[in-house]
N, C-alpha and C. Protein backbone atom coordinates (compact mmCIF):
# COMPACT_ATOMS: atom_id res chain seq x y z
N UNK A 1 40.96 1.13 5.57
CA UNK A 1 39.91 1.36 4.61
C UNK A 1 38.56 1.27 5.31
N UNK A 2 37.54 2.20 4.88
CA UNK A 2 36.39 2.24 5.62
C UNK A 2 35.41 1.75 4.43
N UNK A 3 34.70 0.84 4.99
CA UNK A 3 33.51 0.38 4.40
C UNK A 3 32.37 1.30 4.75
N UNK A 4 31.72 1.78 3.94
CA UNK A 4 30.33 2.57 4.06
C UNK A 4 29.17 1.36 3.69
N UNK A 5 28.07 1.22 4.34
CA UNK A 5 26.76 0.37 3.68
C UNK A 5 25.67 1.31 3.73
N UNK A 6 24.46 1.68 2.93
CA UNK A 6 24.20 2.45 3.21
C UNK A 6 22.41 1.32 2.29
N UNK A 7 21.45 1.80 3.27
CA UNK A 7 20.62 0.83 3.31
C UNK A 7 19.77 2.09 2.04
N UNK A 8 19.19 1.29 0.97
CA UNK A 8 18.51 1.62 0.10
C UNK A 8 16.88 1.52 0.20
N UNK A 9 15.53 2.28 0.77
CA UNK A 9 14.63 1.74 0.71
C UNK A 9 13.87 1.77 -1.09
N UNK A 10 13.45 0.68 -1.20
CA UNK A 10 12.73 1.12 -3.10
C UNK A 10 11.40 1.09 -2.78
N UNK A 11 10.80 2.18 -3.17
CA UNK A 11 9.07 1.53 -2.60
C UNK A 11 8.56 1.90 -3.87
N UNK A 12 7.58 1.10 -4.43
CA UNK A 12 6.82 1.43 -5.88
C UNK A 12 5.98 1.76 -5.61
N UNK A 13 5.81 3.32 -6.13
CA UNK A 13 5.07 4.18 -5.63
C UNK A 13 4.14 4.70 -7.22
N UNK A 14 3.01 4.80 -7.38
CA UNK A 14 3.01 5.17 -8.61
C UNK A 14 1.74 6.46 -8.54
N UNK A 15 1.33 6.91 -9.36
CA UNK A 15 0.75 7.88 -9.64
C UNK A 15 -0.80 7.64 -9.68
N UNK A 16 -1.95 7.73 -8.84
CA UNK A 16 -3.27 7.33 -8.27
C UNK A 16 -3.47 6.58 -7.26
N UNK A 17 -2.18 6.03 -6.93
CA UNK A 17 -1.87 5.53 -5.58
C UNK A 17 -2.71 6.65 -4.36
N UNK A 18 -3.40 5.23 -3.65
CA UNK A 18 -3.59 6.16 -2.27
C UNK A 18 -2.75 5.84 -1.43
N UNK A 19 -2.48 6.56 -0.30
CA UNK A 19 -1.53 6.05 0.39
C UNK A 19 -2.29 6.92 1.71
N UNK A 20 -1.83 5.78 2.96
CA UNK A 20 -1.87 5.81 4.09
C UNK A 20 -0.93 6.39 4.91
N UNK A 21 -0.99 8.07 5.56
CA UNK A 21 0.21 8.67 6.39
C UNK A 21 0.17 8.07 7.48
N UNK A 22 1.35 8.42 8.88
CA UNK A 22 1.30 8.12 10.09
C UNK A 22 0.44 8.98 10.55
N UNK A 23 1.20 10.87 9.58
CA UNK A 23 0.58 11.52 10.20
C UNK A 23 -0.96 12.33 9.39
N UNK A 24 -1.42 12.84 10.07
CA UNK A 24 -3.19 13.37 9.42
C UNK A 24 -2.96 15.00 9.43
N UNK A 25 -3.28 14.86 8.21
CA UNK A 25 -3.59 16.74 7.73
C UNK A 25 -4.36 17.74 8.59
N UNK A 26 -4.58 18.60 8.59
CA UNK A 26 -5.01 19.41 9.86
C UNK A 26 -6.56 19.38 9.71
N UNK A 27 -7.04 18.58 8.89
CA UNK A 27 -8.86 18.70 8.09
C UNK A 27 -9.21 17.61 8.91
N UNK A 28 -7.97 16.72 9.54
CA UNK A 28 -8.24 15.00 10.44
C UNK A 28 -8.56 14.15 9.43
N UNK A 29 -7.55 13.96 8.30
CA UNK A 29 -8.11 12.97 6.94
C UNK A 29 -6.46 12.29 6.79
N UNK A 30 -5.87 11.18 7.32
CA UNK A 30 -4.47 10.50 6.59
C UNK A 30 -4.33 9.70 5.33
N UNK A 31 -5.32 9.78 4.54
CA UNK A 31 -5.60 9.40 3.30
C UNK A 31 -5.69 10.06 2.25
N UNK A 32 -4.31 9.97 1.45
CA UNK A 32 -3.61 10.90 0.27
C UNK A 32 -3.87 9.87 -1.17
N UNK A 33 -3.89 11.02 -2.14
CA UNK A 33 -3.73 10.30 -3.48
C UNK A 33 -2.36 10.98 -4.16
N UNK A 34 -1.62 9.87 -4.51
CA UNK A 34 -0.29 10.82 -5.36
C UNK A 34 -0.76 11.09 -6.95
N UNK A 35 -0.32 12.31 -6.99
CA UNK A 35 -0.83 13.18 -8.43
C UNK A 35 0.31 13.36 -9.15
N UNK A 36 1.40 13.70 -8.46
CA UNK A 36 3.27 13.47 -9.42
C UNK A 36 3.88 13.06 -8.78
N UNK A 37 5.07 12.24 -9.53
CA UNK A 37 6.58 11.88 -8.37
C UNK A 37 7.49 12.54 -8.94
N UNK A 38 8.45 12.11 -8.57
CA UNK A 38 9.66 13.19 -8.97
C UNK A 38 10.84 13.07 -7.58
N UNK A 39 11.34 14.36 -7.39
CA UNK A 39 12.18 14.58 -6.41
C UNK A 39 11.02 15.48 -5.36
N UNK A 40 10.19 15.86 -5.56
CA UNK A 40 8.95 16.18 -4.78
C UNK A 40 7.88 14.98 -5.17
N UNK A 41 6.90 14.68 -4.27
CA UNK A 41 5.32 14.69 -4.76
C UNK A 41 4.66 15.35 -4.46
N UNK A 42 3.97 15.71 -5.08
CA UNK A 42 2.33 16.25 -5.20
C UNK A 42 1.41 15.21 -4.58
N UNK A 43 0.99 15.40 -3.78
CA UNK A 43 -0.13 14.19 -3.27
C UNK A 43 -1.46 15.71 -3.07
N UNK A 44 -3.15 14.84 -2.70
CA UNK A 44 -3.83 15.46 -2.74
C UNK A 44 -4.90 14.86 -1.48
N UNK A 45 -5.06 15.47 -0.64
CA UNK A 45 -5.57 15.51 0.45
C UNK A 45 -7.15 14.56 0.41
N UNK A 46 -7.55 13.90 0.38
CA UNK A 46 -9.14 12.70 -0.11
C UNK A 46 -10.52 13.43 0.75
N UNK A 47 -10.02 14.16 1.83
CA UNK A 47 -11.31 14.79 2.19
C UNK A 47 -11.25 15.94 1.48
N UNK A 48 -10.65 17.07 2.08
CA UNK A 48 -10.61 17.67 1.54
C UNK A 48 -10.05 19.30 0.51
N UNK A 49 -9.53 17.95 -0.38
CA UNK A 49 -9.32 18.35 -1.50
C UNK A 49 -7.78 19.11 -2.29
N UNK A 50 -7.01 19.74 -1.05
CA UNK A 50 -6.34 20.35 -0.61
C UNK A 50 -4.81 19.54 -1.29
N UNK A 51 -4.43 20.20 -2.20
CA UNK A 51 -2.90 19.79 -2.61
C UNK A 51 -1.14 20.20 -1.82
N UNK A 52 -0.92 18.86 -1.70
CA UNK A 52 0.45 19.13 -1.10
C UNK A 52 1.64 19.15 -1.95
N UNK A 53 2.68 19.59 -1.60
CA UNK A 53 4.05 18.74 -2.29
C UNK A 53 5.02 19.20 -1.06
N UNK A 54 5.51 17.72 -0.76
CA UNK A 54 6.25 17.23 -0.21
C UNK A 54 7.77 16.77 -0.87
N UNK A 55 8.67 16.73 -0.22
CA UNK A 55 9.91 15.97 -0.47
C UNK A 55 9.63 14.38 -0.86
N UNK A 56 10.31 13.79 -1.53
CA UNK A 56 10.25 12.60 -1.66
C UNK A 56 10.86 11.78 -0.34
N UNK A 57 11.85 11.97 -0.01
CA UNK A 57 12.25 11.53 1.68
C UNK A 57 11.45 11.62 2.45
N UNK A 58 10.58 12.34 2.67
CA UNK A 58 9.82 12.98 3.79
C UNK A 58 8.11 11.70 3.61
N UNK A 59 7.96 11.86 2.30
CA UNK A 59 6.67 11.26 2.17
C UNK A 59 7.07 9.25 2.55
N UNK A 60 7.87 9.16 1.58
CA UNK A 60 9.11 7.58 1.87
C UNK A 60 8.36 7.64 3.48
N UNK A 61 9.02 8.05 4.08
CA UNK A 61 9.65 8.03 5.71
C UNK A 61 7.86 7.75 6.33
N UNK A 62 6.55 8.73 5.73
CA UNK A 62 5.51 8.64 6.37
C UNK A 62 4.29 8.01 5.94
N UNK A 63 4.81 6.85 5.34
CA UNK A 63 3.44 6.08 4.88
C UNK A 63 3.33 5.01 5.61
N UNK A 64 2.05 4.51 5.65
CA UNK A 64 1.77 3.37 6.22
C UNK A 64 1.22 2.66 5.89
N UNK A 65 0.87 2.89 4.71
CA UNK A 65 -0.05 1.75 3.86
C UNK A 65 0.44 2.38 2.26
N UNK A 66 0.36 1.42 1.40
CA UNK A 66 0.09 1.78 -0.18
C UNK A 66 -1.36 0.97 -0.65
N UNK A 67 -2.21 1.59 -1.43
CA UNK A 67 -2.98 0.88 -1.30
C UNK A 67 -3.61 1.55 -3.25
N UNK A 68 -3.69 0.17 -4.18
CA UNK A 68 -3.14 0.82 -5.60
C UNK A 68 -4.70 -0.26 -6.11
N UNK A 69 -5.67 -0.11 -6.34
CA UNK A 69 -6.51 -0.69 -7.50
C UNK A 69 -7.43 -1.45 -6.35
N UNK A 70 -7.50 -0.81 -5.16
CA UNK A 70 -8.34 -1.63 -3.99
C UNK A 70 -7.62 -2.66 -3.20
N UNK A 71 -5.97 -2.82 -3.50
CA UNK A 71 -5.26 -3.58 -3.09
C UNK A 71 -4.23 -3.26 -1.95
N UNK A 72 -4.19 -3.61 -1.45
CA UNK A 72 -2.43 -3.30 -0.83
C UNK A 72 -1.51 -3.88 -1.39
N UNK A 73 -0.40 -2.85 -1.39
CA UNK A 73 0.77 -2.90 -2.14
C UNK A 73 1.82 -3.73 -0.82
């Protein structure tokens, strides 16, 4: 019998959240605001202006900060 474990990350992610990428948009700005979640997000670029949607895996995998009401998450 094979045991599978399979590591779950949960990150509370919510909607006006800024969030901190590894990586920086081609404008040189790594500071996103999320606008929807889902199985995509929508995040929106803070310089300028410029809307993404991304995979939800993909965004998970490239943050480096959450940062929700002037706080870190």
């Amino acid at each position: 019998m094979i045991n599978y474990i399979f590591e779950v990350i949960v990150t509370d992610i919510r909607e006006g959240d800024k969030l901190t990428m590894k990586k920086t948009h081609p404008c040189g700005n790594n500071i996103f605001t999320v606008l929807r979640i889902g199985m995509d997000f929508r995040i929106s670029c803070d310089k300028c202006g410029r809307i993404i949607m991304l995979p939800r895996k993909k965004v998970e995998k490239g943050i480096k900060k959450i940062v929700r009401n002037g706080e870190t998450v």
